[in-house]
N, C-alpha and C. Protein backbone atom coordinates (compact mmCIF):
# COMPACT_ATOMS: atom_id res chain seq x y z
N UNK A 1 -117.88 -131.66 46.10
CA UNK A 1 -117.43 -131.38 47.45
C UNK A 1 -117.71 -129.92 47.77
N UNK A 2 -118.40 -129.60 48.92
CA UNK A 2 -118.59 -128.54 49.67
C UNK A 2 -117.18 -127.68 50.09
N UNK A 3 -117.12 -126.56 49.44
CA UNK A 3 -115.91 -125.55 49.68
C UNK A 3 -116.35 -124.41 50.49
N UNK A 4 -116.42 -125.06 51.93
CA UNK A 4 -116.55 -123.50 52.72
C UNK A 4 -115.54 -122.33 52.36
N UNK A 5 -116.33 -120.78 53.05
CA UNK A 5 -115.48 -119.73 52.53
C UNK A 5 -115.27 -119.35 54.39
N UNK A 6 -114.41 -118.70 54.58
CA UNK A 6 -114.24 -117.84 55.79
C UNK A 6 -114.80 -116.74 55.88
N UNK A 7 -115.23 -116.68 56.87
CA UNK A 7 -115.47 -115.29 56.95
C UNK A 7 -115.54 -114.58 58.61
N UNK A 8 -115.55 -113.68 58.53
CA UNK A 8 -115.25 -112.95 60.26
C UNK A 8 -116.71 -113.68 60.59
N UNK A 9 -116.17 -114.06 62.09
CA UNK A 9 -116.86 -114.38 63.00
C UNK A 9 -117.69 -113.25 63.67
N UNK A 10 -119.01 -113.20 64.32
CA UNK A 10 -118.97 -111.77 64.94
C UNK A 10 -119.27 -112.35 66.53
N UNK A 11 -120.56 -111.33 67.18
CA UNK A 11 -120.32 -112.06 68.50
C UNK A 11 -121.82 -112.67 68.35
N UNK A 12 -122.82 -112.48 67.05
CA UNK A 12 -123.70 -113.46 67.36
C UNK A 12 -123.37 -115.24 66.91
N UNK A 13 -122.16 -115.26 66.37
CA UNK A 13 -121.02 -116.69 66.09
C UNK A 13 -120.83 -117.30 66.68
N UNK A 14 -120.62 -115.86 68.24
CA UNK A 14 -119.51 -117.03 69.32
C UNK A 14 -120.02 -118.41 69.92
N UNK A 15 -121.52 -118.70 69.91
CA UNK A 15 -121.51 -119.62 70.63
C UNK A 15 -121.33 -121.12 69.40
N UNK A 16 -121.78 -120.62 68.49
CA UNK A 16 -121.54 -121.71 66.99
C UNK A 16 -120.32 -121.65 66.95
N UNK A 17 -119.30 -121.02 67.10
CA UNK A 17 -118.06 -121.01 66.54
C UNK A 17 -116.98 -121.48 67.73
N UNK A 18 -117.62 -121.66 68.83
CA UNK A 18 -116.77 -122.09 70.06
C UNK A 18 -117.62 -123.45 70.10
N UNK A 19 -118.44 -124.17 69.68
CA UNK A 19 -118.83 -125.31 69.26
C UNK A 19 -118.38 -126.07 68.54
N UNK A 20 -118.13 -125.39 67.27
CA UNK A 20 -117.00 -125.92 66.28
C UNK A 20 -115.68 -126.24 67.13
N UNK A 21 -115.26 -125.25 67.63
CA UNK A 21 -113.60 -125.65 68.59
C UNK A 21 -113.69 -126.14 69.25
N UNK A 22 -114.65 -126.94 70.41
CA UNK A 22 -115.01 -128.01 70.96
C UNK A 22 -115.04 -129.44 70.54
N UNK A 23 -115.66 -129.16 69.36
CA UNK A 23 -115.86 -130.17 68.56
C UNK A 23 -114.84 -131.17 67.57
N UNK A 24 -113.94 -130.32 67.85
CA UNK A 24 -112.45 -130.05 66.50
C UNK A 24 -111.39 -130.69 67.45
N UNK A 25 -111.22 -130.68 69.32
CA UNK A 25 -110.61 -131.15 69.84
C UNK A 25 -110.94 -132.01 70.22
N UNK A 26 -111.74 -132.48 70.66
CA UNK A 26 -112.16 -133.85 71.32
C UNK A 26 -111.88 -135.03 71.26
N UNK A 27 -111.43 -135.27 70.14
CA UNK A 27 -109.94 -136.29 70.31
C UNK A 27 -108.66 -135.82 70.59
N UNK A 28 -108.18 -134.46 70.53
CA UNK A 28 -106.95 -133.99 71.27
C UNK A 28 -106.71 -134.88 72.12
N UNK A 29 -105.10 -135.38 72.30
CA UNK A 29 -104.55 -135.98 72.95
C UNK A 29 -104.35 -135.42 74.39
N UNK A 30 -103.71 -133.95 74.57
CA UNK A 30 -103.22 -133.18 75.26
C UNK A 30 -104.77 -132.98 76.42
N UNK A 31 -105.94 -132.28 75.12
CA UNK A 31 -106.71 -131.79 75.53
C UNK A 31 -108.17 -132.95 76.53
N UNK A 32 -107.83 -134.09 76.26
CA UNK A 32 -108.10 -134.91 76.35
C UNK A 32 -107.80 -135.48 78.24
N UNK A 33 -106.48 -135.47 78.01
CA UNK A 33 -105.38 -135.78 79.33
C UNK A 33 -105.80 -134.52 80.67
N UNK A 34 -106.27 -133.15 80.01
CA UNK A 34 -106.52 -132.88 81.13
C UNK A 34 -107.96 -132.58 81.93
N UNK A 35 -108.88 -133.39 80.47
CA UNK A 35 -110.28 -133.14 81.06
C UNK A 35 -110.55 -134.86 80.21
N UNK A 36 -110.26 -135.87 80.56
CA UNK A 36 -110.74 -136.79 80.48
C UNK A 36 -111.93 -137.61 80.59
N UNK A 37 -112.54 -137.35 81.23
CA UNK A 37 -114.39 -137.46 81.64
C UNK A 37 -114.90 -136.56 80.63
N UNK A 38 -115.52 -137.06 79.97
CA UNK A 38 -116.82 -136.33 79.12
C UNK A 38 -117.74 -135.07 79.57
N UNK A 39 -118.16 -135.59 80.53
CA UNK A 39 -118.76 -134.21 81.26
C UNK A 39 -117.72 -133.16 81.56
N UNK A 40 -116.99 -133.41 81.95
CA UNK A 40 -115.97 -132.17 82.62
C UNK A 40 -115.45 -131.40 81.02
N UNK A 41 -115.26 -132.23 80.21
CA UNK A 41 -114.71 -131.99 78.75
C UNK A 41 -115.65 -130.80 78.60
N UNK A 42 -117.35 -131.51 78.29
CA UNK A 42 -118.42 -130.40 77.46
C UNK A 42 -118.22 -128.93 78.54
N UNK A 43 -118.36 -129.72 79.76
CA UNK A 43 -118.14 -128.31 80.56
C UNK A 43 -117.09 -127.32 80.42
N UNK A 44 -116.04 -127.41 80.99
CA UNK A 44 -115.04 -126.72 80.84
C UNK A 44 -114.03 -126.39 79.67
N UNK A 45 -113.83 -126.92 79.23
CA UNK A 45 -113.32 -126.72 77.62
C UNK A 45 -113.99 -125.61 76.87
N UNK A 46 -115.14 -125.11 76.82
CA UNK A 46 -115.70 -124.39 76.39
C UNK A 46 -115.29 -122.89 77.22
N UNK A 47 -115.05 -123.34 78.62
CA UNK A 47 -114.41 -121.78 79.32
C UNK A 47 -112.98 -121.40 78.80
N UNK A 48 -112.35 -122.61 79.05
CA UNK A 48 -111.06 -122.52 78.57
C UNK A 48 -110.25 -121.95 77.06
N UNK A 49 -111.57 -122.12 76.43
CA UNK A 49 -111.49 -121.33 74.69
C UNK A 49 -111.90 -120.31 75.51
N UNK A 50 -112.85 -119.58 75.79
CA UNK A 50 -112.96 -118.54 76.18
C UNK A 50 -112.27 -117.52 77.08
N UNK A 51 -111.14 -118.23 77.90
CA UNK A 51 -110.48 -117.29 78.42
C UNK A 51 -109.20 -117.30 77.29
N UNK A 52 -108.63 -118.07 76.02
CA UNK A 52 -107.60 -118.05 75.80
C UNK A 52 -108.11 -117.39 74.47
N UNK A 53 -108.81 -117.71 73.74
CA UNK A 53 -109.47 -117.07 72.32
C UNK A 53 -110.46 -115.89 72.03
N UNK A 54 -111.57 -115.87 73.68
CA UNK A 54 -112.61 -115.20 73.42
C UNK A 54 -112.42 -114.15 73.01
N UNK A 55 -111.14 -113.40 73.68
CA UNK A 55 -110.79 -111.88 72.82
C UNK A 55 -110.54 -111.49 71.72
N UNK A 56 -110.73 -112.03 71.03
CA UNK A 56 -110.54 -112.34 69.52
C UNK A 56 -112.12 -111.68 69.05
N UNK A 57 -113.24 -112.09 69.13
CA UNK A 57 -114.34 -111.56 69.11
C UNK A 57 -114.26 -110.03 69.69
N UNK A 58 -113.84 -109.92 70.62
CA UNK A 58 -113.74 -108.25 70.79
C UNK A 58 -112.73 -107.83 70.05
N UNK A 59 -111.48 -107.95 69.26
CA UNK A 59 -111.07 -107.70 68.14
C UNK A 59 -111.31 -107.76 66.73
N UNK A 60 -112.29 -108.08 66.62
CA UNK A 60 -112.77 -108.69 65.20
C UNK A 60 -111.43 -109.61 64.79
N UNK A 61 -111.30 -110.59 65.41
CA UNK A 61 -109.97 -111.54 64.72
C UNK A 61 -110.55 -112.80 65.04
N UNK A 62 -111.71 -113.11 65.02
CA UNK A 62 -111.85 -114.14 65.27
C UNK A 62 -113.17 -114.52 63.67
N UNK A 63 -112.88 -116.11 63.05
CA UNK A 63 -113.42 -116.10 61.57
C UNK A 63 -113.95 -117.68 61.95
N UNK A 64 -114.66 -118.33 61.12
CA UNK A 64 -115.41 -119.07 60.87
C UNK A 64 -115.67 -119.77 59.79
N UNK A 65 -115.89 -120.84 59.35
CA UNK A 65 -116.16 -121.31 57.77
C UNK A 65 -117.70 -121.02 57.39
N UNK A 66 -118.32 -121.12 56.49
CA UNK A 66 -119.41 -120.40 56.37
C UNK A 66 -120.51 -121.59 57.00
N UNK A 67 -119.85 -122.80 56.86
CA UNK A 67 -120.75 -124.04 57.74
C UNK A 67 -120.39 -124.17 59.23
N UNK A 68 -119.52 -123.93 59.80
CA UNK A 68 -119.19 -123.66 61.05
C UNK A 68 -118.60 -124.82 61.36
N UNK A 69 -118.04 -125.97 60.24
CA UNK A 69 -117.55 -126.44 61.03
C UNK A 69 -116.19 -125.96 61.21
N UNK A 70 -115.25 -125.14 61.58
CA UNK A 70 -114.00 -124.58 61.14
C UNK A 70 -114.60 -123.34 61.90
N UNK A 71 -113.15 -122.94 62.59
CA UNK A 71 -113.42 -121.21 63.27
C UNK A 71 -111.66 -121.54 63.65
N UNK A 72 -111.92 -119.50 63.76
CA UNK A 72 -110.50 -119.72 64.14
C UNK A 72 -110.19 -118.88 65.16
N UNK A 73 -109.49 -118.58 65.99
CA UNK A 73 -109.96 -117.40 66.84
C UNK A 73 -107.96 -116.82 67.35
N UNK A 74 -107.74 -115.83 66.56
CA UNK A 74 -106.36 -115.33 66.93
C UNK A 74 -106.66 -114.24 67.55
N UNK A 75 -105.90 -113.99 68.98
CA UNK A 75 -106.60 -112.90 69.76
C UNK A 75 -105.04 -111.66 69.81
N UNK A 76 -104.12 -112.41 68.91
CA UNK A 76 -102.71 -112.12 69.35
C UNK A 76 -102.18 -111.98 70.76
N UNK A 77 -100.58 -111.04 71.16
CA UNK A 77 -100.59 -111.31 73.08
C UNK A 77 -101.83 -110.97 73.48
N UNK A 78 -101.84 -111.62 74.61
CA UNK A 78 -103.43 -111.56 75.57
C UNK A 78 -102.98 -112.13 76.93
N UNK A 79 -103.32 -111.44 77.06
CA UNK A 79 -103.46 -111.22 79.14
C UNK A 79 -104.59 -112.26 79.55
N UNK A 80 -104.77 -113.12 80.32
CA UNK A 80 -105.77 -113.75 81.22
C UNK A 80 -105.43 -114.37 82.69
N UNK A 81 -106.31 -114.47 83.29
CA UNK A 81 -105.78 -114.67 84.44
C UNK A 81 -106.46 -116.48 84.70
N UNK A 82 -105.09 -117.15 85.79
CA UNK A 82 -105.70 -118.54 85.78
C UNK A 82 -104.99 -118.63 86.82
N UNK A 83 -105.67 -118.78 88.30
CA UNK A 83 -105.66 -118.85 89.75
C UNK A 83 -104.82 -117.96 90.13
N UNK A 84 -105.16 -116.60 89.35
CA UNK A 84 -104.53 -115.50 90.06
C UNK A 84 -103.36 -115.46 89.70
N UNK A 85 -102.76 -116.04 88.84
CA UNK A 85 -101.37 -115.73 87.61
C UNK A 85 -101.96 -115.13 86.56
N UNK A 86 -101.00 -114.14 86.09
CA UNK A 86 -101.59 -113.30 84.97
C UNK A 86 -100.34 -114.25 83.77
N UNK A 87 -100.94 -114.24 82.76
CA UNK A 87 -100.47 -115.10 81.29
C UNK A 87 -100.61 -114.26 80.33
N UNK A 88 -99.94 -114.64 79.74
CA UNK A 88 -99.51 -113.94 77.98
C UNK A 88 -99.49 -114.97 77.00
N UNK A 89 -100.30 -114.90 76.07
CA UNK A 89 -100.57 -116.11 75.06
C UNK A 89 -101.06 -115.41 73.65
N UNK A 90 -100.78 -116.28 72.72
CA UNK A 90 -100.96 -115.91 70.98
C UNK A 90 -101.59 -117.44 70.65
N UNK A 91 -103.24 -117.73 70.36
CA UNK A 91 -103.07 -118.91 69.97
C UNK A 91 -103.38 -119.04 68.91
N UNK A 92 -103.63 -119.82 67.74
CA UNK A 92 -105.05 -120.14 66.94
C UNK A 92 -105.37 -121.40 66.76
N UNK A 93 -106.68 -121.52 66.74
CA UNK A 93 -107.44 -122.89 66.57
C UNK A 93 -108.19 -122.97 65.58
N UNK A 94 -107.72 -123.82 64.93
CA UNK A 94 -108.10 -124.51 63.31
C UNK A 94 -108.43 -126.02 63.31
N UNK A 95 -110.00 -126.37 63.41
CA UNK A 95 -110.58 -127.40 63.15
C UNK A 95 -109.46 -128.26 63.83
N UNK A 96 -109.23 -128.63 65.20
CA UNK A 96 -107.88 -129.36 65.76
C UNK A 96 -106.88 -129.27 65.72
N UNK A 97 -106.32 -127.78 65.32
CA UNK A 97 -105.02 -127.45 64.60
C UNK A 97 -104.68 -126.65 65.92
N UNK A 98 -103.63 -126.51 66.88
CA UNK A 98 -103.24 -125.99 67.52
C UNK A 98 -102.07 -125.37 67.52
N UNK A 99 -101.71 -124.28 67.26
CA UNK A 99 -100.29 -123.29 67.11
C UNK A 99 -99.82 -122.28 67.64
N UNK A 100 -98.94 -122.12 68.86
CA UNK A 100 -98.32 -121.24 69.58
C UNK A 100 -97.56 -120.45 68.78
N UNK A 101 -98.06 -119.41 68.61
CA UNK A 101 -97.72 -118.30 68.01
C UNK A 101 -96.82 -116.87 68.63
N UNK A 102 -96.36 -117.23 69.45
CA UNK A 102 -95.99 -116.56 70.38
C UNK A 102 -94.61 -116.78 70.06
N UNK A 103 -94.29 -117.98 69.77
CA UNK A 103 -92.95 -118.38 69.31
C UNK A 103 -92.04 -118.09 67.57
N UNK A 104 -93.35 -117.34 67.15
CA UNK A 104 -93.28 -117.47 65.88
C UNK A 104 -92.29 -116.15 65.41
């Protein structure tokens, strides 16, 4: 059996490593319910890591398995904006693993 290692993600990763987290939800239940159509899924889901994780890459906090299938992206609090509400969020995403960290 293949034992990936982690390792920091950088920003030539991000688009392999936000592939992997695409890839890792797509049976999400949650994630599923609010982009249900396939197309809208590949589309947008991929922004949506990016406004909640992408900062993580500009922190160096964002890691990867050395096969990609696995990334993780902790950006700690983070500011983003979503229809002009500003948000505060801690997430990480682990191969379908979703954990509000904010609460922790």
């Amino acid at each position: 059996m293949h034992d990936p290692t982690a390792v920091p993600a950088t920003f030539e990763d991000y688009d392999r490593s936000i592939a992997s987290l695409v890839a890792a939800f797509i049976c999400d239940p949650f994630i599923r319910w609010m982009f249900p159509d396939s197309k809208q899924y590949f589309h947008y889901f991929p922004l949506v890591l990016k406004d909640f994780a992408g900062g993580a890459f500009d922190h160096s906090s964002a890691y990867r398995s050395s096969d990609f299938n696995a990334a993780a992206c902790g950006d700690g609090p983070a500011s983003f904006m979503i229809r002009g509400w500003k948000w505060s969020s801690a997430a990480l995403f682990v191969q379908g693993d979703t954990r509000d960290l904010s609460k922790a």
